[in-house]
Protein backbone atom coordinates (compact mmCIF):
# COMPACT_ATOMS: atom_id res chain seq x y z
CA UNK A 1 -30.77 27.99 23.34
CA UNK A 2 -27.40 29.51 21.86
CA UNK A 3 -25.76 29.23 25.75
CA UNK A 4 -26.62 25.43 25.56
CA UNK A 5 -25.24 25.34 22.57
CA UNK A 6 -21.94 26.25 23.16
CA UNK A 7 -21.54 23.10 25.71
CA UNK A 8 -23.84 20.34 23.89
CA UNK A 9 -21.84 20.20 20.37
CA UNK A 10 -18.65 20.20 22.19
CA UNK A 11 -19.68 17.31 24.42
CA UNK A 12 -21.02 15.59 21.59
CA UNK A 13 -18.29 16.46 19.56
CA UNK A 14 -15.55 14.93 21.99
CA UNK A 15 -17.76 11.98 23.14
CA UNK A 16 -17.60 10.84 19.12
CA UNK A 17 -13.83 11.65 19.00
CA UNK A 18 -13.05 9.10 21.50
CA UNK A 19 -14.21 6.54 19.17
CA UNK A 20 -12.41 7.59 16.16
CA UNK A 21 -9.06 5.86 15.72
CA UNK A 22 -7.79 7.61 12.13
CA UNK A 23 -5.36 10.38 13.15
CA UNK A 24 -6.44 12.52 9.96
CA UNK A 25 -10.18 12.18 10.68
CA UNK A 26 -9.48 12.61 14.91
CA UNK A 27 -8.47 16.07 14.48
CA UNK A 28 -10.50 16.63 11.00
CA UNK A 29 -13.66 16.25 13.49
CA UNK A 30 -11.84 18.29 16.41
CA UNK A 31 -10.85 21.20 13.82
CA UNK A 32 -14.91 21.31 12.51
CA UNK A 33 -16.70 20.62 16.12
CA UNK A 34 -14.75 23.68 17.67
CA UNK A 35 -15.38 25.87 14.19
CA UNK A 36 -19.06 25.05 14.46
CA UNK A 37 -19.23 26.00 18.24
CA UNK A 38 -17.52 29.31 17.16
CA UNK A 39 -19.98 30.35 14.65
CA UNK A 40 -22.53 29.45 17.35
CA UNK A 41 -21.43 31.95 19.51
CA UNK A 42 -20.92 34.51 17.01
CA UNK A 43 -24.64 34.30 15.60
CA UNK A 44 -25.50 34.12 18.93
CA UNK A 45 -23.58 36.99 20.04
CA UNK A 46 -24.09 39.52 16.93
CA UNK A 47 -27.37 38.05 15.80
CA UNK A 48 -29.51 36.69 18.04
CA UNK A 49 -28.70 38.86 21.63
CA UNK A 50 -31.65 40.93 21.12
CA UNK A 51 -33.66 37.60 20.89
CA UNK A 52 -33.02 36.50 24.64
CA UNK A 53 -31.53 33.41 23.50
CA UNK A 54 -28.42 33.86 25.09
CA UNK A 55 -29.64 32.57 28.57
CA UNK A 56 -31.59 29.19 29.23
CA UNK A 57 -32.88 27.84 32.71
CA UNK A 58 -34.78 24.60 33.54
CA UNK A 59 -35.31 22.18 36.51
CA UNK A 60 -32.18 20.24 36.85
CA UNK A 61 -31.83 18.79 40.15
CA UNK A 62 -35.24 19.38 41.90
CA UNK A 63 -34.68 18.01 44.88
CA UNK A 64 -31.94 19.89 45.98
CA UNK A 65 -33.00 23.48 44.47
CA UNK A 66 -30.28 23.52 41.36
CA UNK A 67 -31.93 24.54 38.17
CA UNK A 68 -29.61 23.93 34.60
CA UNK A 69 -29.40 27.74 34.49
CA UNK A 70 -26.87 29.59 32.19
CA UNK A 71 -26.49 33.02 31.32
CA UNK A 72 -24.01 35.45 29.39
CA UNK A 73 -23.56 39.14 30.36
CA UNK A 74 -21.40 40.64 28.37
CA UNK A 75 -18.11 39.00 30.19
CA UNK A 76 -19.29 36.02 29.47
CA UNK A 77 -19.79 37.14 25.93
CA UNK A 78 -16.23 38.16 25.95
CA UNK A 79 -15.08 34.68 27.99
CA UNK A 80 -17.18 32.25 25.76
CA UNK A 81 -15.49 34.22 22.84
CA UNK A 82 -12.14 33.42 23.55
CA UNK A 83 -12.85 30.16 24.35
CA UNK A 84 -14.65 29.20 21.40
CA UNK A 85 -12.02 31.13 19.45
CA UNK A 86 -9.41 29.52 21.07
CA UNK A 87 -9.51 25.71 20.30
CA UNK A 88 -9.91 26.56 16.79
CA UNK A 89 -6.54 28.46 16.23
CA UNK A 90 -5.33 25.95 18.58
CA UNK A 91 -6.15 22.61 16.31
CA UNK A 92 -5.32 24.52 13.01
CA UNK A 93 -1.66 25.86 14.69
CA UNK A 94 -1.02 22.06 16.01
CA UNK A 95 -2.53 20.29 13.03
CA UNK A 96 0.34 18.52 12.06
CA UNK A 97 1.55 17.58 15.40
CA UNK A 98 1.30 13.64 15.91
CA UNK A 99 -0.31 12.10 19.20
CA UNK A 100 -0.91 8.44 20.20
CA UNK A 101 -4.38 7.33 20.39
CA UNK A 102 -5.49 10.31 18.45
CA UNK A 103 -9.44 9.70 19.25
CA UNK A 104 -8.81 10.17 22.60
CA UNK A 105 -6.53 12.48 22.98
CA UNK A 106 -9.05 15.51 20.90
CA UNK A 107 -11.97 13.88 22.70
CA UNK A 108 -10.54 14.92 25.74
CA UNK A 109 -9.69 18.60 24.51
CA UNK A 110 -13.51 18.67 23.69
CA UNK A 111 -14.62 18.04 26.68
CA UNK A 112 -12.97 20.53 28.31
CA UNK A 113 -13.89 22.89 26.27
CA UNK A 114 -17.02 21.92 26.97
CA UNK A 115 -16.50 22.74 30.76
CA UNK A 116 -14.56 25.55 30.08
CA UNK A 117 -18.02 27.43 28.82
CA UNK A 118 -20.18 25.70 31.38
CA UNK A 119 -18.05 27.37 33.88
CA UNK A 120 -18.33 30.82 31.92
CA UNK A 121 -21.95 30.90 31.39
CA UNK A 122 -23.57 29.08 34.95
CA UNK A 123 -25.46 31.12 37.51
CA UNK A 124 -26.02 28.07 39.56
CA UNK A 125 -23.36 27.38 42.09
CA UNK A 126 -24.10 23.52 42.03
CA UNK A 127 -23.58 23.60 37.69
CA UNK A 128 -21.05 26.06 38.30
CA UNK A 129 -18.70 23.64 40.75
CA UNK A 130 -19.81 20.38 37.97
CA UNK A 131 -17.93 22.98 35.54
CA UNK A 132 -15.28 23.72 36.90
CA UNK A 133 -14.55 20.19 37.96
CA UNK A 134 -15.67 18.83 34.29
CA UNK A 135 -13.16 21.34 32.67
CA UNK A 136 -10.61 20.12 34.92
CA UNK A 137 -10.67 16.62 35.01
CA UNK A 138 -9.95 15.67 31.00
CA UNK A 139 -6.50 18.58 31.64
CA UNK A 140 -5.58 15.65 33.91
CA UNK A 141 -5.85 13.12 31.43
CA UNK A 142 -3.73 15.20 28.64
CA UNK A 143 -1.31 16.01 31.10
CA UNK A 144 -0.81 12.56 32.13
CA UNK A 145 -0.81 10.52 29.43
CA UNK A 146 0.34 13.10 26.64
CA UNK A 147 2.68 15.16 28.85
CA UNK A 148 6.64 15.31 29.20
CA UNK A 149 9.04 12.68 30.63
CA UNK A 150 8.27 14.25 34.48
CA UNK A 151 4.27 14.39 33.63
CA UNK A 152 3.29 11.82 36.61
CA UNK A 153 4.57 13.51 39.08
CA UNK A 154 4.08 17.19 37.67
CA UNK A 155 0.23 16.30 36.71
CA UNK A 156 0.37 14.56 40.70
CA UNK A 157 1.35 18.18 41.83
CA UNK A 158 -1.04 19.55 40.19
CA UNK A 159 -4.26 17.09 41.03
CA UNK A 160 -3.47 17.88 44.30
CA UNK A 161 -3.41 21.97 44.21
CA UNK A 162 -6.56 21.85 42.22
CA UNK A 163 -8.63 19.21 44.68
CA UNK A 164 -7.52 21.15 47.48
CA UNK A 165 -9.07 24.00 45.78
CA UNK A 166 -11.95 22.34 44.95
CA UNK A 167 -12.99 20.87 48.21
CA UNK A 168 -12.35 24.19 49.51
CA UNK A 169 -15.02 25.59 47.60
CA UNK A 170 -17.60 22.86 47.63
CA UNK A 171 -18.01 23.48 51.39
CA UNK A 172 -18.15 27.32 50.71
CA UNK A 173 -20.82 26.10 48.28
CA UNK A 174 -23.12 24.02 50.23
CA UNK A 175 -22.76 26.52 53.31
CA UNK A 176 -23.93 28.98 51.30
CA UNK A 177 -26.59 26.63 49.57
CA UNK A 178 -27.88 26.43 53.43
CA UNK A 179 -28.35 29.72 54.35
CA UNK A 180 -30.49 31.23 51.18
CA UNK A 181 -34.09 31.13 51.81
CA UNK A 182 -35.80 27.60 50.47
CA UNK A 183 -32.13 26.13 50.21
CA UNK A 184 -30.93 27.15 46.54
CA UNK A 185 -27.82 27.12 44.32
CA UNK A 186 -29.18 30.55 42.23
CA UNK A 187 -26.45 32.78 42.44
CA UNK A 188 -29.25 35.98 42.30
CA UNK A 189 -29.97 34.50 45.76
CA UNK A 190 -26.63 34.69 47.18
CA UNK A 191 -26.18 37.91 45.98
CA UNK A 192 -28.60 38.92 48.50
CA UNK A 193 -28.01 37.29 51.51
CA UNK A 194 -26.53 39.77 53.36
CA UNK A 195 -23.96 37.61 55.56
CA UNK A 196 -23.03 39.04 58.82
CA UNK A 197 -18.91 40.06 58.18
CA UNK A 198 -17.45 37.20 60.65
CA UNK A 199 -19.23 34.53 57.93
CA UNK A 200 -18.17 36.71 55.00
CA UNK A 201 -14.17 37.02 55.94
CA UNK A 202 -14.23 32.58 56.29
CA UNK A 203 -16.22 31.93 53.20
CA UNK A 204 -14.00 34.76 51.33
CA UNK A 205 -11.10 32.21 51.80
CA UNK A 206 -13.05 29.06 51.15
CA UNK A 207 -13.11 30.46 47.68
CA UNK A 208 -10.60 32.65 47.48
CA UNK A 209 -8.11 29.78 47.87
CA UNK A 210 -9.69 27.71 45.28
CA UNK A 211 -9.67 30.82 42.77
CA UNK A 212 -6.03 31.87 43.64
CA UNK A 213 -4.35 28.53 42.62
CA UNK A 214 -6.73 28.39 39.24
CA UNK A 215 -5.10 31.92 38.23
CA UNK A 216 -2.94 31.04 39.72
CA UNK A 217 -1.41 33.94 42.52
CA UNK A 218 1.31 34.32 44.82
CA UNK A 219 1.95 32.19 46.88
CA UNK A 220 -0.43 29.68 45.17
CA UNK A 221 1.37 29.40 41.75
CA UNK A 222 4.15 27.16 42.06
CA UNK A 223 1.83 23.96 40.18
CA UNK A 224 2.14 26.08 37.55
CA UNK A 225 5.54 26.37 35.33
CA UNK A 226 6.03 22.81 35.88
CA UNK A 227 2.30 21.97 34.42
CA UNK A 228 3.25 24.31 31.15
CA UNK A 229 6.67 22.89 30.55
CA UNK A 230 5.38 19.00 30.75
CA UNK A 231 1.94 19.35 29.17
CA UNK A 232 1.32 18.82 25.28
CA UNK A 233 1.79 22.43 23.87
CA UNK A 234 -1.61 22.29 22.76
CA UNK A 235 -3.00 21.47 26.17
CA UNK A 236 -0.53 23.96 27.51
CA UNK A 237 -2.15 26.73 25.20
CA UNK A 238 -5.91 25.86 26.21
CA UNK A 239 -4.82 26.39 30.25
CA UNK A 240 -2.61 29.52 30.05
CA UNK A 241 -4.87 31.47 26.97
CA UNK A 242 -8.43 30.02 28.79
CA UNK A 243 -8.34 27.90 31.83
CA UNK A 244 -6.61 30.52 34.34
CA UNK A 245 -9.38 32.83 33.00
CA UNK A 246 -12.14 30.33 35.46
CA UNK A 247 -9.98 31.69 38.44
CA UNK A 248 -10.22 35.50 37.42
CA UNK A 249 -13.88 35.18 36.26
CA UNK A 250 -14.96 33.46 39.29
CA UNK A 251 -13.81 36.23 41.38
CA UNK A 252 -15.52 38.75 39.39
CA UNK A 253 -18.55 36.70 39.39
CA UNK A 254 -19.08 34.53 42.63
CA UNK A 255 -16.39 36.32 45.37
CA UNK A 256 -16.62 40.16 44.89
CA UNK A 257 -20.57 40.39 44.79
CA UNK A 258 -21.55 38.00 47.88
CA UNK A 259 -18.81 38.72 49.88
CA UNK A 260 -18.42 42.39 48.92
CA UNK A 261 -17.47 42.72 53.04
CA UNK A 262 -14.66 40.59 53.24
CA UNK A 263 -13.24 41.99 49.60
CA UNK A 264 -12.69 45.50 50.95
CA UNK A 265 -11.60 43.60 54.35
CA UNK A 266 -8.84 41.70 52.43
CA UNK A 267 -8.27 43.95 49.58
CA UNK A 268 -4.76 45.00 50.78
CA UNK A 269 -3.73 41.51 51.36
CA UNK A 270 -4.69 40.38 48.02
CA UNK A 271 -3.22 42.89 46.13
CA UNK A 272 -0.03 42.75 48.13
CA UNK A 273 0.47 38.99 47.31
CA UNK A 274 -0.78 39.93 43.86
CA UNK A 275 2.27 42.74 43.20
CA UNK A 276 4.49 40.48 45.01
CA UNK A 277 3.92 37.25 42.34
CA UNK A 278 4.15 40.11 39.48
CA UNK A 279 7.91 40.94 40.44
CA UNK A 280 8.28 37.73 41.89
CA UNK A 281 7.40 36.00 38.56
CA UNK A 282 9.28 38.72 35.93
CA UNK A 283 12.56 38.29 37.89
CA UNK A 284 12.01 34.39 37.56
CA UNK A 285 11.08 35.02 34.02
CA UNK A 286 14.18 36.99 33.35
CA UNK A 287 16.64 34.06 34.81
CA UNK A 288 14.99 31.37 32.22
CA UNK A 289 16.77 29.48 29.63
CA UNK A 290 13.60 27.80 28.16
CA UNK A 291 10.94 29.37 26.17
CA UNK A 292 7.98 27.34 27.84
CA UNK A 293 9.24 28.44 31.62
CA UNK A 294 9.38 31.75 30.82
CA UNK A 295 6.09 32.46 29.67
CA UNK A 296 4.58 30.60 32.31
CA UNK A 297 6.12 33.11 34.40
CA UNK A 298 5.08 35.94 32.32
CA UNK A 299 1.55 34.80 32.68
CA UNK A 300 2.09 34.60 36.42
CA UNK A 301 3.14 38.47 36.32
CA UNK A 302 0.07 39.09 33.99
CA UNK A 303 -2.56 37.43 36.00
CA UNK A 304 -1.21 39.23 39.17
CA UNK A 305 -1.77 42.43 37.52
CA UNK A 306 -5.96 41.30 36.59
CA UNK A 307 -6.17 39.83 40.01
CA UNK A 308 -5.02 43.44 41.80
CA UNK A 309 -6.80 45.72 39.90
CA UNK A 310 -10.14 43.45 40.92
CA UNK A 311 -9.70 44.51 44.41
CA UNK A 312 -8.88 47.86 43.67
CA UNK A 313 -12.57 47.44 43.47
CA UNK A 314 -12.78 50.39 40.98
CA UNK A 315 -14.80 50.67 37.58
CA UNK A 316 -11.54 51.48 35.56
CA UNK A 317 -9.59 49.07 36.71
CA UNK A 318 -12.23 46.03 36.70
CA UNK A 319 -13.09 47.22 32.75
CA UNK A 320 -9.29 46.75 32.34
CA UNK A 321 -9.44 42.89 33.71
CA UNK A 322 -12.10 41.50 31.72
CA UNK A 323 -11.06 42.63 28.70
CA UNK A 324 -7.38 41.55 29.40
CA UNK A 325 -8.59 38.64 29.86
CA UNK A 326 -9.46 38.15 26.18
CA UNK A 327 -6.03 39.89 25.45
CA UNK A 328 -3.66 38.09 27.29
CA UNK A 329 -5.80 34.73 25.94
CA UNK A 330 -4.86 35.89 22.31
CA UNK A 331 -1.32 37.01 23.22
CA UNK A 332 -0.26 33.56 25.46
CA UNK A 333 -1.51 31.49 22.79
CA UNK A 334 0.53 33.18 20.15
CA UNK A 335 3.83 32.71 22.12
CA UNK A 336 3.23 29.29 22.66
CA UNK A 337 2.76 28.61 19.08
CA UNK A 338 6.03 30.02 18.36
CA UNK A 339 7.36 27.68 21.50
CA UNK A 340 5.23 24.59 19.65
CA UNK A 341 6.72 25.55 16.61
CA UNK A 342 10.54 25.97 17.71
CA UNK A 343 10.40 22.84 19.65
CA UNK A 344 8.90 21.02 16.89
CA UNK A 345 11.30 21.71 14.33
CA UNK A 346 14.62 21.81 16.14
CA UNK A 347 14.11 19.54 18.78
CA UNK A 348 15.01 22.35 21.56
CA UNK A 349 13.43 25.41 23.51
CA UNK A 350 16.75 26.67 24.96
CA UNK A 351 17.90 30.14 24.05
CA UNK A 352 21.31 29.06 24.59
CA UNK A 353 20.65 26.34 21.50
CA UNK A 354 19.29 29.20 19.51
CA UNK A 355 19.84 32.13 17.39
CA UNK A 356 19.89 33.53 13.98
CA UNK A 357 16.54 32.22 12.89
CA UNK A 358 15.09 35.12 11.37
CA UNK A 359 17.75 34.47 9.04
CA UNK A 360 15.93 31.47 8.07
CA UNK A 361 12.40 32.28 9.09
CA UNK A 362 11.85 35.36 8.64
CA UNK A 363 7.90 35.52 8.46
CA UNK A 364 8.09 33.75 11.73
CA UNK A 365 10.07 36.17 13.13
CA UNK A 366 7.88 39.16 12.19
CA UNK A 367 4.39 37.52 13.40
CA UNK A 368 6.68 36.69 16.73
CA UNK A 369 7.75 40.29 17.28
CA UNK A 370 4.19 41.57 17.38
CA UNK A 371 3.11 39.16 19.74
CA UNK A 372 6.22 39.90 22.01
CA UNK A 373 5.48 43.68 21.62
CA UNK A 374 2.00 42.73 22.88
CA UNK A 375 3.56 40.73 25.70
CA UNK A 376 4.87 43.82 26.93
CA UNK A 377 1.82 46.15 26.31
CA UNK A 378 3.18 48.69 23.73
CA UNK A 379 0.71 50.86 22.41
CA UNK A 380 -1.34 50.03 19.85
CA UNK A 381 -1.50 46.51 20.77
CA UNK A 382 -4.46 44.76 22.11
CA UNK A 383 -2.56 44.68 25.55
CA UNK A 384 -1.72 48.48 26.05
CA UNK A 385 -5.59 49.39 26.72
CA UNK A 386 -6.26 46.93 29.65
CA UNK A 387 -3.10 47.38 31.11
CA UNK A 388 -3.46 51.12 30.71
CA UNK A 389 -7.04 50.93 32.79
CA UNK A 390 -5.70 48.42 35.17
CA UNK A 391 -2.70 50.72 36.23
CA UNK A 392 -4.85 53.64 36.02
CA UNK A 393 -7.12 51.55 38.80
CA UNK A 394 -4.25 50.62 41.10
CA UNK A 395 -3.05 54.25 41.04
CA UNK A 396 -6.08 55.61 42.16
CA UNK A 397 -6.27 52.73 44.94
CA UNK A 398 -2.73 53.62 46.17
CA UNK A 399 0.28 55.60 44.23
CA UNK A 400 3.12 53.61 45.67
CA UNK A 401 1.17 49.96 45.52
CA UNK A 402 0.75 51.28 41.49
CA UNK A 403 4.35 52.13 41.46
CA UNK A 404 5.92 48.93 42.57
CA UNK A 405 3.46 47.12 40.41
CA UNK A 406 4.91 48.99 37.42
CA UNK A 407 8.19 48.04 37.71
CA UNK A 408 6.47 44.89 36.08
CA UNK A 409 6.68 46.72 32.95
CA UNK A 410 9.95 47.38 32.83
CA UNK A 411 11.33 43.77 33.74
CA UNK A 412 8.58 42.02 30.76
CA UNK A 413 10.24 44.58 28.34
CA UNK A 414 13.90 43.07 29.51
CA UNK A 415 12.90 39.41 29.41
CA UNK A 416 10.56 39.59 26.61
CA UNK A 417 13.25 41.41 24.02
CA UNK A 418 15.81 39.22 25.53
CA UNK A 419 14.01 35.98 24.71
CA UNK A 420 13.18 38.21 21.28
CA UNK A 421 16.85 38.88 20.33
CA UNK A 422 18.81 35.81 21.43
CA UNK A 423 16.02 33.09 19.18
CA UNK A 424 15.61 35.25 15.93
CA UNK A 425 18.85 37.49 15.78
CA UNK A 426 22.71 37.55 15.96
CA UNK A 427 24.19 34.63 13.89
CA UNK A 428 22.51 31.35 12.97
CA UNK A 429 24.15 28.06 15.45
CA UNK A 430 24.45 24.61 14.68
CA UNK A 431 20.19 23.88 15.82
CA UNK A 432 19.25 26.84 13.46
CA UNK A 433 21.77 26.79 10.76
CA UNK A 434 19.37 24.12 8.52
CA UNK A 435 16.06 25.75 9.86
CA UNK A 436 13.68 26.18 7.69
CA UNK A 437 9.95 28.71 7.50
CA UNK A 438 7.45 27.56 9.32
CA UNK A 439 4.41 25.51 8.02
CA UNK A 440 1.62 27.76 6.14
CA UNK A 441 -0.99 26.51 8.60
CA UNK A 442 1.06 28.19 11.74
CA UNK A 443 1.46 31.25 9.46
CA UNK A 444 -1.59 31.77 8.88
CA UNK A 445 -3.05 30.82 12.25
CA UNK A 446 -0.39 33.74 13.70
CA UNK A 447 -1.35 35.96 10.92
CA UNK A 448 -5.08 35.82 12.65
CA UNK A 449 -3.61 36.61 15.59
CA UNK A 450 -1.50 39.66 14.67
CA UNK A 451 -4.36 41.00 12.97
CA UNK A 452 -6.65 40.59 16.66
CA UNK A 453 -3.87 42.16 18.45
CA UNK A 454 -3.68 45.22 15.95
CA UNK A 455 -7.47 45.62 15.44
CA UNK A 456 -8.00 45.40 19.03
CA UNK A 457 -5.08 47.85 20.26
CA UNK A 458 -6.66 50.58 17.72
CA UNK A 459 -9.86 50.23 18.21
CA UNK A 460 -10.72 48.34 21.70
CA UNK A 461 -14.27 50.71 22.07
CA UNK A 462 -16.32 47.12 21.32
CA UNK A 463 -15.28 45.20 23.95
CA UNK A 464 -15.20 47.88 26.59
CA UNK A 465 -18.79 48.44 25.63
CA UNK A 466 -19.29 44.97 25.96
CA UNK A 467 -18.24 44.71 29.85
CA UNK A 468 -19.90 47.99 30.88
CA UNK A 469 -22.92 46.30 32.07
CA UNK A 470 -20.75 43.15 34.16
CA UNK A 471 -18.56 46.27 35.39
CA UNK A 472 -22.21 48.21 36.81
CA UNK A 473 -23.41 44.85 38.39
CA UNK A 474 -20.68 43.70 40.60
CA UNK A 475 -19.73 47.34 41.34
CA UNK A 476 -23.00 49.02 41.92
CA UNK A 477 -21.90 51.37 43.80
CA UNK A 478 -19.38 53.02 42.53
């Protein structure tokens, strides 16, 4: 019952929040719904796994085979986590931030949230596509009516990537649906099918595609930057720190298993376009003036990395993704605050606008430098250990594939510091000269965070014990 949980009080709690019109009491009842869904999936988590109530099935749509089945292994433990734990910290950081038609806009956040765990927790491929659209469709929305001056045609761009995707995969979907024995949507069933390789290698793209511009990948990405610079900063937090996560977890969950063929058929090509959107994407990063562009390109390089080291299709490596996932969720988040935060209080997100404001900031500018150091994966951050097993997965796929994949490292170190030095050091200019510290609620909010990213780079043994068994089922055999 926990698993249903997690999407009922969500989807209640953003189908009342469209009919609230009091600013103060819009995101009063955002803040609580998402705090009550979190302690949900912590009892349910660290109380009541040994109970079984972590999974839930019943007849949904009969006719057609598709039960309302949901499940969490320990990735989606790990996914549901961050997502729960995300809107939270999310809604505290941008508490103060003022939106037109209030109700609405945290109604909509809800329901993706909402969608956002369906996605994570269905092992029906019918529930799992109403999801992934139903997680999708309210980003629209926030994009569109809350985004930037360019958010028409930027949220345009973006409608049409995603249906393209989406169509994609619903007739991967249903031709799968009609080859299972009885006609069903159970995922346990496709598993098992056994497609002869000819099928495997066109379905493999069918999804593939759809998956690839959710991360998004090379040369499926370019929706992307655009999206994060125009969308509300909140919004723009929930798709970098959770939504690119459906792409990687759908790979994991519904491409590798069934079409475990075509994946070693196309591995090469994958990671190739993978390593070439990680340099691709640093060396874009490094030429930004504006904090928003540049880590949406530093996401780009990160999510190349998680996508490669799937296909390396090697335990190490795959331990490394999932929990990077959770990571680089905690870590984007925290930067974007900052960006939120910047923005917010000096009107600009330019470096060449900035400097000096650790002058005038300075507990800002210590809660930013951890999350930049865990941008770039220095040890004994939460970043270092799944970018340590990733790498140590691509090497053992192929030395000089690993190699060129590094240089990754390098180039986030020079546009992360960068980015670092020329906001928060040197001497203050005219936007920071009357800056001031940033609200308590954002300090404390980062404070969380900083605490995650230590706690986690010391001591990540929890969550790699948590992903053992997802690691064992899609990689039997190895």
């Amino acid at each position: 019952m926990i698993a249903v949980l997690l999407i009922l009080i969500p989807v209640l709690g953003g189908l009342i929040s469209l009919f609230l019109k009091e600013a103060g009491t819009a995101r009063s009842w955002a803040l609580l719904s998402s705090v009550v869904t979190f302690a949900v999936a912590l009892s349910g988590i660290f109380i009541y796994d040994h109970l079984n109530e972590l999974s839930f099935n019943a007849e949904w749509v009969t006719s057609l085979g598709s039960n309302f089945s949901l499940s969490m292994d320990g990735m989606g433990k790990i996914l549901c986590l961050l997502t729960t734990f995300s809107f939270p910290v999310v809604f505290a950081a941008t508490y103060k931030n003022n939106y037109r038609q209030p109700g609405s806009f945290y109604g909509l956040m809800l329901l993706m949230q909402a969608g956002l765990t369906g996605v994570f927790l269905a092992t029906d491929g019918l529930l799992f596509y109403f999801f992934w659209e139903l997680a999708l469709i309210p980003a629209y929305f926030l994009c569109s009516i809350w985004g930037g001056e360019k958010r028409i045609a930027v949220t345009f761009k973006f409608f049409i990537y995603t249906f393209i995707g989406s169509v994609l995969m619903l007739a991967g979907i249903l031709y799968l649906y009609f080859q299972t024995p009885g006609h069903t949507f159970s995922l346990q069933s496709w598993y098992h099918l056994n497609l002869p390789a000819n099928s495997q290698n066109v379905l493999f793209w069918l999804f593939f595609i759809a998956f690839a511009i959710k991360m998004p990948v090379f040369p499926f990405h370019t929706w992307q930057p655009d999206t994060y610079e125009q969308a509300p900063t909140g919004v723009t937090m929930i798709l970098s720190g959770v939504m690119v996560k459906m792409g990687i977890f759908a790979v994991i969950r519904w491409l590798v298993p069934v079409f475990p063929l075509a994946t070693a058929h196309f591995a090469n090509v994958v990671i190739t376009l993978s390593v070439i959107g990680m340099i691709y994407a640093s060396l874009l990063a490094i030429r930004q003036d504006d904090i928003k562009r540049l880590v949406a390109y530093s996401s780009i390089a990160h999510i190349g990395l998680m996508c490669a080291a799937i296909f390396t299709q090697n335990k190490i490596g795959l331990e490394g993704v999932i929990i990077q996932m959770f990571n680089h969720g905690i870590n984007v988040i925290g930067l974007w605050i900052v960006a939120d935060t910047i923005e917010k209080q000096l009107g600009t997100r330019k470096f060449s606008e900035l400097g000096g404001l650790a002058q005038k900031a300075p507990v800002l500018a210590v809660l930013f430098m951890v999350m930049a150091l865990a941008n770039i994966a220095l040890p004994l951050t939460n970043s270092f250990v799944g970018e340590f097993l990733m790498f140590n997965g691509l090497f053992q796929y192929n030395v000089w594939i690993a190699g060129i994949a590094g240089l990754s490292i390098i180039l986030a170190a020079v546009y992360t510091l960068n980015m670092m030095q020329k906001i928060f050091y040197g001497d203050t200019v005219a936007a920071t000269v009357h800056a001031q510290e940033t609200s308590k609620n954002v300090q404390w909010v980062l404070a969380i965070l900083v605490i995650l990213v230590i706690a986690l780079g010391i001591y990540p043994q929890p969550m790699i014990n948590l992903v053992k068994d997802t690691v064992n089922a899609v990689l039997p055999n190895l």
